[in-house]
PDB file of N, CA and C in Angstrom:
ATOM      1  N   UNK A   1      35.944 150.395  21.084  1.00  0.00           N
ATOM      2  CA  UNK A   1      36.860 150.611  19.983  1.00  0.00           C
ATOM      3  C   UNK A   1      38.256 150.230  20.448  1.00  0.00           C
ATOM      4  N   UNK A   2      38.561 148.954  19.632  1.00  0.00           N
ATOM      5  CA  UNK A   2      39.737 148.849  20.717  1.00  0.00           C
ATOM      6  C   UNK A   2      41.014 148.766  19.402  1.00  0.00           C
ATOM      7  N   UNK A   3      40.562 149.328  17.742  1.00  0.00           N
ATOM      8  CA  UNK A   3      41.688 149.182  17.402  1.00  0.00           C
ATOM      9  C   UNK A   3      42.854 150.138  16.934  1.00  0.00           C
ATOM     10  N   UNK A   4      43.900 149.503  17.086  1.00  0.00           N
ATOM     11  CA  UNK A   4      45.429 150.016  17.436  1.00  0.00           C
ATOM     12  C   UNK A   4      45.719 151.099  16.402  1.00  0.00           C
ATOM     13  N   UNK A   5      45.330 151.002  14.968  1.00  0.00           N
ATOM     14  CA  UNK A   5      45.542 151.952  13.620  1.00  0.00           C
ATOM     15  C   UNK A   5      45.535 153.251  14.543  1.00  0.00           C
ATOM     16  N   UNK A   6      46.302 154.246  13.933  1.00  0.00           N
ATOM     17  CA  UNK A   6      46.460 155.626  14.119  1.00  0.00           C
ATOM     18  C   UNK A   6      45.658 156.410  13.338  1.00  0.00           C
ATOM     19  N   UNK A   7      44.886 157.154  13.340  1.00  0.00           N
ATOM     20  CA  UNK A   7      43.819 158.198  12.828  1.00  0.00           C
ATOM     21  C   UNK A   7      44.261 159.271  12.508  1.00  0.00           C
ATOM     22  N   UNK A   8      44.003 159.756  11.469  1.00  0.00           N
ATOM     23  CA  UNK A   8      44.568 161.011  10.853  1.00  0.00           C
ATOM     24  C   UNK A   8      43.338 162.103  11.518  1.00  0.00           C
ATOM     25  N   UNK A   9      43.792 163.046  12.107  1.00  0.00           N
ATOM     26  CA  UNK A   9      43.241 164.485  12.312  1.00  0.00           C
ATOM     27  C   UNK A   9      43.846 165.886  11.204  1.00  0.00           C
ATOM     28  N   UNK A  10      42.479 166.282  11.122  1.00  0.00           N
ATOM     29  CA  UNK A  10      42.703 167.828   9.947  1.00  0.00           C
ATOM     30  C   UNK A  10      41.988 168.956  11.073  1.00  0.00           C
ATOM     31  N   UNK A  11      43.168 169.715  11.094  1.00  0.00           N
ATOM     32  CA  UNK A  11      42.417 170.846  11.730  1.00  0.00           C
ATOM     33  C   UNK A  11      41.950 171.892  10.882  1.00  0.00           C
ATOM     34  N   UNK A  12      40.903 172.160  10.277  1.00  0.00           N
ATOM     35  CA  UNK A  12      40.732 173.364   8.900  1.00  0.00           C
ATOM     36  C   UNK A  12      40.188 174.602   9.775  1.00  0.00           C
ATOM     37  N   UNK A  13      41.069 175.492   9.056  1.00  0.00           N
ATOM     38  CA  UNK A  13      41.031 177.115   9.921  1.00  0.00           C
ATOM     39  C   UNK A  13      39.614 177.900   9.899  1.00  0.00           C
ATOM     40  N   UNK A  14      39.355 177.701  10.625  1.00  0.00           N
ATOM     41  CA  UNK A  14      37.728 178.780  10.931  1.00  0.00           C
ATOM     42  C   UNK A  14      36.787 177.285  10.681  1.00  0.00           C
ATOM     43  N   UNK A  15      36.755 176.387  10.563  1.00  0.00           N
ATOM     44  CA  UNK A  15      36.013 175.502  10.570  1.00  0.00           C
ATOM     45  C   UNK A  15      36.190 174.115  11.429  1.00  0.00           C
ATOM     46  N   UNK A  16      35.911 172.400  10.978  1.00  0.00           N
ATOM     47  CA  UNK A  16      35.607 171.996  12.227  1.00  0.00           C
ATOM     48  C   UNK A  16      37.039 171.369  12.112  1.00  0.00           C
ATOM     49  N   UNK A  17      37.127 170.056  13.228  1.00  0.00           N
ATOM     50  CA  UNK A  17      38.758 169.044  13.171  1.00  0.00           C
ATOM     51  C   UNK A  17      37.815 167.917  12.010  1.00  0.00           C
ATOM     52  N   UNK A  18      38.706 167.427  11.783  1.00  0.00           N
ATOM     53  CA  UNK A  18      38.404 166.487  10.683  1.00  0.00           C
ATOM     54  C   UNK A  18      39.152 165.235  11.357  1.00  0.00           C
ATOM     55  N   UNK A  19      38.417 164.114  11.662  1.00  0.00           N
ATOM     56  CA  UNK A  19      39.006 162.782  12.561  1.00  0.00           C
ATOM     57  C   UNK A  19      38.473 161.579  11.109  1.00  0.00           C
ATOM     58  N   UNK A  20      39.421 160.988  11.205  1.00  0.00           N
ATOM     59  CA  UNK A  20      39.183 159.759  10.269  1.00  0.00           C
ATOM     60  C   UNK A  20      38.164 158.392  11.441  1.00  0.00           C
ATOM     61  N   UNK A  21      37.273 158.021  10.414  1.00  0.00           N
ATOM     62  CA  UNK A  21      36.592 157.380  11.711  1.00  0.00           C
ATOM     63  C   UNK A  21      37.073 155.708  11.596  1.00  0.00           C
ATOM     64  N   UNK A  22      36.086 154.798  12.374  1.00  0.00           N
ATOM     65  CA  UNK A  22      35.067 155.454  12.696  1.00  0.00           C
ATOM     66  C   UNK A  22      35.943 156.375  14.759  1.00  0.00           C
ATOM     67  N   UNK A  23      34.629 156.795  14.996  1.00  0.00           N
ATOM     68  CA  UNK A  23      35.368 157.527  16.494  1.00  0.00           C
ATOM     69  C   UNK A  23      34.340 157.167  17.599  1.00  0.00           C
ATOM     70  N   UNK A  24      34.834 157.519  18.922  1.00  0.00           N
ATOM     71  CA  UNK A  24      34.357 157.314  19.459  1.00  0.00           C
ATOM     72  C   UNK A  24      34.320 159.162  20.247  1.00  0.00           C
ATOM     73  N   UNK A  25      33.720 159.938  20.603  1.00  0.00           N
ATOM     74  CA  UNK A  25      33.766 161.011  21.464  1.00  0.00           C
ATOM     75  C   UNK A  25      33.387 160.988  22.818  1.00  0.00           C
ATOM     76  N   UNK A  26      33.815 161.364  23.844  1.00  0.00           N
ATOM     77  CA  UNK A  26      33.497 161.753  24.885  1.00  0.00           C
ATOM     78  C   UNK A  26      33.589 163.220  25.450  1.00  0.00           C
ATOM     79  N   UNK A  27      31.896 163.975  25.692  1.00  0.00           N
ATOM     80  CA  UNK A  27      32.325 165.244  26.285  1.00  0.00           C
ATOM     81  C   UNK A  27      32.480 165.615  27.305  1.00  0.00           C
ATOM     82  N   UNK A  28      32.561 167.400  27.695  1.00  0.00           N
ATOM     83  CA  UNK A  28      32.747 167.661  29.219  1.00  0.00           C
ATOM     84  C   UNK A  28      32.059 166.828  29.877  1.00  0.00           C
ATOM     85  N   UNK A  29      30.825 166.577  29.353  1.00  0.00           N
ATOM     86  CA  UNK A  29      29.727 166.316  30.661  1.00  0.00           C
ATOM     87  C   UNK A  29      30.029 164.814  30.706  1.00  0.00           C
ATOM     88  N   UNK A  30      30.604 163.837  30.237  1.00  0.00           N
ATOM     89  CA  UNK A  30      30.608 162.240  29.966  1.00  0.00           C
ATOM     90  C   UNK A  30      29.946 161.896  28.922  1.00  0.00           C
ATOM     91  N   UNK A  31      29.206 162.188  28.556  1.00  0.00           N
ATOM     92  CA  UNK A  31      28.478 161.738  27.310  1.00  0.00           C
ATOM     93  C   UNK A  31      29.366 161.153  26.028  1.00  0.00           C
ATOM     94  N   UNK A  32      29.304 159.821  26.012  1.00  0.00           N
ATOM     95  CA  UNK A  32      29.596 159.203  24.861  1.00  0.00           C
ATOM     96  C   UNK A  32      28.847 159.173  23.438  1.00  0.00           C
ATOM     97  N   UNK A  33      29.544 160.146  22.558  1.00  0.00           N
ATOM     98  CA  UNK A  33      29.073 160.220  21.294  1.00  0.00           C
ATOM     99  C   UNK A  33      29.905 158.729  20.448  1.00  0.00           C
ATOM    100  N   UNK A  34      29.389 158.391  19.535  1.00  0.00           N
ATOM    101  CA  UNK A  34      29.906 157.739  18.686  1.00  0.00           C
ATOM    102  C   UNK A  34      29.470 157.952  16.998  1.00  0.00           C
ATOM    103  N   UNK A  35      30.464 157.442  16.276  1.00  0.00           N
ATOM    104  CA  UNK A  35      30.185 157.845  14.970  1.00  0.00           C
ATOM    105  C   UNK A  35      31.183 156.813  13.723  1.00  0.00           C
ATOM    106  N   UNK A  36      30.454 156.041  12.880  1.00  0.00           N
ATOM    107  CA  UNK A  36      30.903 155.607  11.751  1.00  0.00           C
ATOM    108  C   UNK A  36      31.376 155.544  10.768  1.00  0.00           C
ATOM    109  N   UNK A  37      30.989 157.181  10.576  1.00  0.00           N
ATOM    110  CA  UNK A  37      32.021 157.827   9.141  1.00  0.00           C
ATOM    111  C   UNK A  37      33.224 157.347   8.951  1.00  0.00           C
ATOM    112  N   UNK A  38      33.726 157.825   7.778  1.00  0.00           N
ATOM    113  CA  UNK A  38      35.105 157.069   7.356  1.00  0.00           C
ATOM    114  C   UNK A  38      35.483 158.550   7.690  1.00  0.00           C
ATOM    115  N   UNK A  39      34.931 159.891   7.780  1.00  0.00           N
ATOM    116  CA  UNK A  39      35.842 160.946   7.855  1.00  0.00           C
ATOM    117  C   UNK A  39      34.684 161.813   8.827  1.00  0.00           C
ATOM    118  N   UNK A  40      34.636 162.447  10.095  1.00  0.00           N
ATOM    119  CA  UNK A  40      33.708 162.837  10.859  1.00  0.00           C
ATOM    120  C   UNK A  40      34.263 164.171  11.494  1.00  0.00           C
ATOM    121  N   UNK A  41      33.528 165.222  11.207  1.00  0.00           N
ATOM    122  CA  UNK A  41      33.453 166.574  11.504  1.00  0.00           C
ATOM    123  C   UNK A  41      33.399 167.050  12.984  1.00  0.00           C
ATOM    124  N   UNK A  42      34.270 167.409  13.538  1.00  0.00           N
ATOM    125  CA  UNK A  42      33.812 167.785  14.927  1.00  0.00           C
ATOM    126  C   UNK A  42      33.971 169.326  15.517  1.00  0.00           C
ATOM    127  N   UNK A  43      32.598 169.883  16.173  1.00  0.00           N
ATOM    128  CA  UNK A  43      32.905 170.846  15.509  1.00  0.00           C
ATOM    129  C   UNK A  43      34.094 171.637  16.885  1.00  0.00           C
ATOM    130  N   UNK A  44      34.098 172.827  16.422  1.00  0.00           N
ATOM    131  CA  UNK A  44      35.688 173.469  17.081  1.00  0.00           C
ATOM    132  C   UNK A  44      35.437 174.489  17.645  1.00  0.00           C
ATOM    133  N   UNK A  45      33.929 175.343  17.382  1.00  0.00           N
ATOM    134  CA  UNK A  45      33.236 176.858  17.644  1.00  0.00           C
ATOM    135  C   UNK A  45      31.991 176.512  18.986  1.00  0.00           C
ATOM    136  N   UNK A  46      31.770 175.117  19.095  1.00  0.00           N
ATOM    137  CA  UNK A  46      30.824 174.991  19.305  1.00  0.00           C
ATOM    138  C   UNK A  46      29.206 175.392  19.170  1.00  0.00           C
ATOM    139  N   UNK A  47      29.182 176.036  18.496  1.00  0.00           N
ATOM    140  CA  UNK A  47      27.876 176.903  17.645  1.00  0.00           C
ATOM    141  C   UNK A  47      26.880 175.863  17.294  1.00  0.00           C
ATOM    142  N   UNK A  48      27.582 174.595  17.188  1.00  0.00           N
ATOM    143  CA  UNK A  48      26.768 173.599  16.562  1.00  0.00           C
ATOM    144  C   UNK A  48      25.500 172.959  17.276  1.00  0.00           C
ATOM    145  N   UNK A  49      24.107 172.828  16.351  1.00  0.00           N
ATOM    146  CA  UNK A  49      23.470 172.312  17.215  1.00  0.00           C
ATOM    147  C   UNK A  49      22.968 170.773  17.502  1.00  0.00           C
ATOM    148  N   UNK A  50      24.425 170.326  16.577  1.00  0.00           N
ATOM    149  CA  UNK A  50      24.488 168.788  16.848  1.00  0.00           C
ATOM    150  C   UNK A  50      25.926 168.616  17.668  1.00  0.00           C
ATOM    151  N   UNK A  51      26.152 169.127  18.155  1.00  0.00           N
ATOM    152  CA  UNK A  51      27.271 169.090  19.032  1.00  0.00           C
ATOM    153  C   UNK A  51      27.533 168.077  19.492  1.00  0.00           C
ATOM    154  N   UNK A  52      28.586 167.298  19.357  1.00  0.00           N
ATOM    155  CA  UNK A  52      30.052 167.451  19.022  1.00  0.00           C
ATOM    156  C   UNK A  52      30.433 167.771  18.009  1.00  0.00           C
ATOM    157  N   UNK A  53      29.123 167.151  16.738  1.00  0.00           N
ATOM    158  CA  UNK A  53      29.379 167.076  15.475  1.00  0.00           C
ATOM    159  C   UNK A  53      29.196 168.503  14.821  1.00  0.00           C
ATOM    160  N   UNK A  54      30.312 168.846  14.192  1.00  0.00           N
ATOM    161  CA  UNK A  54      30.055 170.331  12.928  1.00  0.00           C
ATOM    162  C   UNK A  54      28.648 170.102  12.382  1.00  0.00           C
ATOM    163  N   UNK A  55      28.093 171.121  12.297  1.00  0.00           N
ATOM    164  CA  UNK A  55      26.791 171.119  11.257  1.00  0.00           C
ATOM    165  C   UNK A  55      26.790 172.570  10.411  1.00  0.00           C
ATOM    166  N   UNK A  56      27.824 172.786  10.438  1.00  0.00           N
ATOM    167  CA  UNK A  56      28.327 173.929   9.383  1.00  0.00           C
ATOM    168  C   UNK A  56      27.949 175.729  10.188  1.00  0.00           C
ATOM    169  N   UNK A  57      27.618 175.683  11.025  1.00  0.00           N
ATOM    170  CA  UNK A  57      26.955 176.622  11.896  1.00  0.00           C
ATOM    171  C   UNK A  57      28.394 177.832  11.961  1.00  0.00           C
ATOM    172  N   UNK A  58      29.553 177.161  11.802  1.00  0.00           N
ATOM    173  CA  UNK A  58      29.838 178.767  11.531  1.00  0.00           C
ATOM    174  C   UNK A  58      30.522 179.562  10.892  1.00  0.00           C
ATOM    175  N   UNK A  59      29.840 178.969  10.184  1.00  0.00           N
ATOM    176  CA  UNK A  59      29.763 179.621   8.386  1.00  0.00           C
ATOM    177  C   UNK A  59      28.233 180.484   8.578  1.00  0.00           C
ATOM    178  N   UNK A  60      29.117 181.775   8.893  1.00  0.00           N
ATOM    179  CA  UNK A  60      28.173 183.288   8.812  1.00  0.00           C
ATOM    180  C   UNK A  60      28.082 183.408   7.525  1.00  0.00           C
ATOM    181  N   UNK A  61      26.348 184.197   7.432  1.00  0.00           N
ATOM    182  CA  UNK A  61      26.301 185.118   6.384  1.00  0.00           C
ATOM    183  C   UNK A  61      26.805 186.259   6.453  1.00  0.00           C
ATOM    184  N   UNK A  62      27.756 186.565   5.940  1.00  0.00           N
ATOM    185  CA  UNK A  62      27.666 187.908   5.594  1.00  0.00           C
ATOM    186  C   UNK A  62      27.574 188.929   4.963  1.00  0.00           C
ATOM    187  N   UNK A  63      26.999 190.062   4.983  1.00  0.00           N
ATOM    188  CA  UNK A  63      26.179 191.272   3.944  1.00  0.00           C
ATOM    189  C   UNK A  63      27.815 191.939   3.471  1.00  0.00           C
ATOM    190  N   UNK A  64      28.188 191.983   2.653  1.00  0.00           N
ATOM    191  CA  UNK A  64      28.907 192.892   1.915  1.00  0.00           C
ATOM    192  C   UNK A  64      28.616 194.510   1.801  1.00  0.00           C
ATOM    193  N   UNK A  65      28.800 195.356   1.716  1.00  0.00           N
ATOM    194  CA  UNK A  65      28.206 197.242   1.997  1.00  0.00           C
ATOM    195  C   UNK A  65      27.911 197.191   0.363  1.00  0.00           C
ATOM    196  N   UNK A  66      28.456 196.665  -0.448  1.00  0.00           N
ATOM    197  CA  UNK A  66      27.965 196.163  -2.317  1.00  0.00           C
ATOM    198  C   UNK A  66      26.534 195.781  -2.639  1.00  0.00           C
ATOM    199  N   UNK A  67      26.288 194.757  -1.111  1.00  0.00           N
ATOM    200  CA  UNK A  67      24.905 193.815  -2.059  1.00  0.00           C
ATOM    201  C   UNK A  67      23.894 194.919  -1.869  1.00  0.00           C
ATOM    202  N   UNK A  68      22.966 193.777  -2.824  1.00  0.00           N
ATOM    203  CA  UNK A  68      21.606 194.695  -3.344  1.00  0.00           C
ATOM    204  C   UNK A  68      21.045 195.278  -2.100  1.00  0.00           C
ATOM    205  N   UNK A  69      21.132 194.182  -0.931  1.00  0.00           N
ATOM    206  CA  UNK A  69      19.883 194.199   0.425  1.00  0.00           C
ATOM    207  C   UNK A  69      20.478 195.377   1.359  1.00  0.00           C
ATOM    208  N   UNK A  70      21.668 195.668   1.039  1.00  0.00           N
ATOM    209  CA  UNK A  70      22.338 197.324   2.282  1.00  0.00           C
ATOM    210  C   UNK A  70      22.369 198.525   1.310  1.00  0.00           C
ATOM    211  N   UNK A  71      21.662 198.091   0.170  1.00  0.00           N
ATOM    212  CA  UNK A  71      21.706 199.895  -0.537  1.00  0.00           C
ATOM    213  C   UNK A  71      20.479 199.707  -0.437  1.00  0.00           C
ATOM    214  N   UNK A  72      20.063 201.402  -0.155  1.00  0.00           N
ATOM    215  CA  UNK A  72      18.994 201.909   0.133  1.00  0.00           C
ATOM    216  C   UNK A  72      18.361 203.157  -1.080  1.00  0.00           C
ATOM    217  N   UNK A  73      17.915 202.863  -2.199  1.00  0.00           N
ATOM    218  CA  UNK A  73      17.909 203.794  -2.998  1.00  0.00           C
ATOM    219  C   UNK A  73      16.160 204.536  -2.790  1.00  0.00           C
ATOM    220  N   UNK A  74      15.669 204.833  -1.686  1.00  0.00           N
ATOM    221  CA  UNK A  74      14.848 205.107  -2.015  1.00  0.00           C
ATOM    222  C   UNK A  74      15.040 206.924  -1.319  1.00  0.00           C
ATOM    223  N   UNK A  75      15.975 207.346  -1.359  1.00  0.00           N
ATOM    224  CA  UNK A  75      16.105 208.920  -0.951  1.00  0.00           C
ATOM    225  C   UNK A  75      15.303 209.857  -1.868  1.00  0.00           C
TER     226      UNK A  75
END
């Protein structure tokens, strides 16, 4: 990848960086990822199990003390 254009990065809060592509990644270990997208997710929690890439992993469920599944009406 050798061209000169400047790439816009989005950092979105609790979720992944947002790199305009296409990109090239390199991780701790050396491993060269690459990727084509015009806009490519990377993730920031590492949770992911496509790692480098976000795969939405951390985006918890979570139970509300409201929903149906944590009341217990059978007393």
């Amino acid at each position: 990848m050798t061209e000169a254009r400047s790439r816009r990065v989005t950092i979105v809060p609790n979720g992944p960086v947002l790199v305009e592509g296409p990109v090239e990644l390199v991780t701790d270990d050396g491993v060269t990822h690459t990727s084509d997208r015009f806009v490519v997710a990377v993730c920031a929690c590492r949770r992911s199990k496509r790692y480098p890439f976000c795969d939405t992993s951390h985006r918890r469920r979570v139970r509300s003390d409201d929903s149906p599944e944590s009341q217990d009406d059978s007393r």
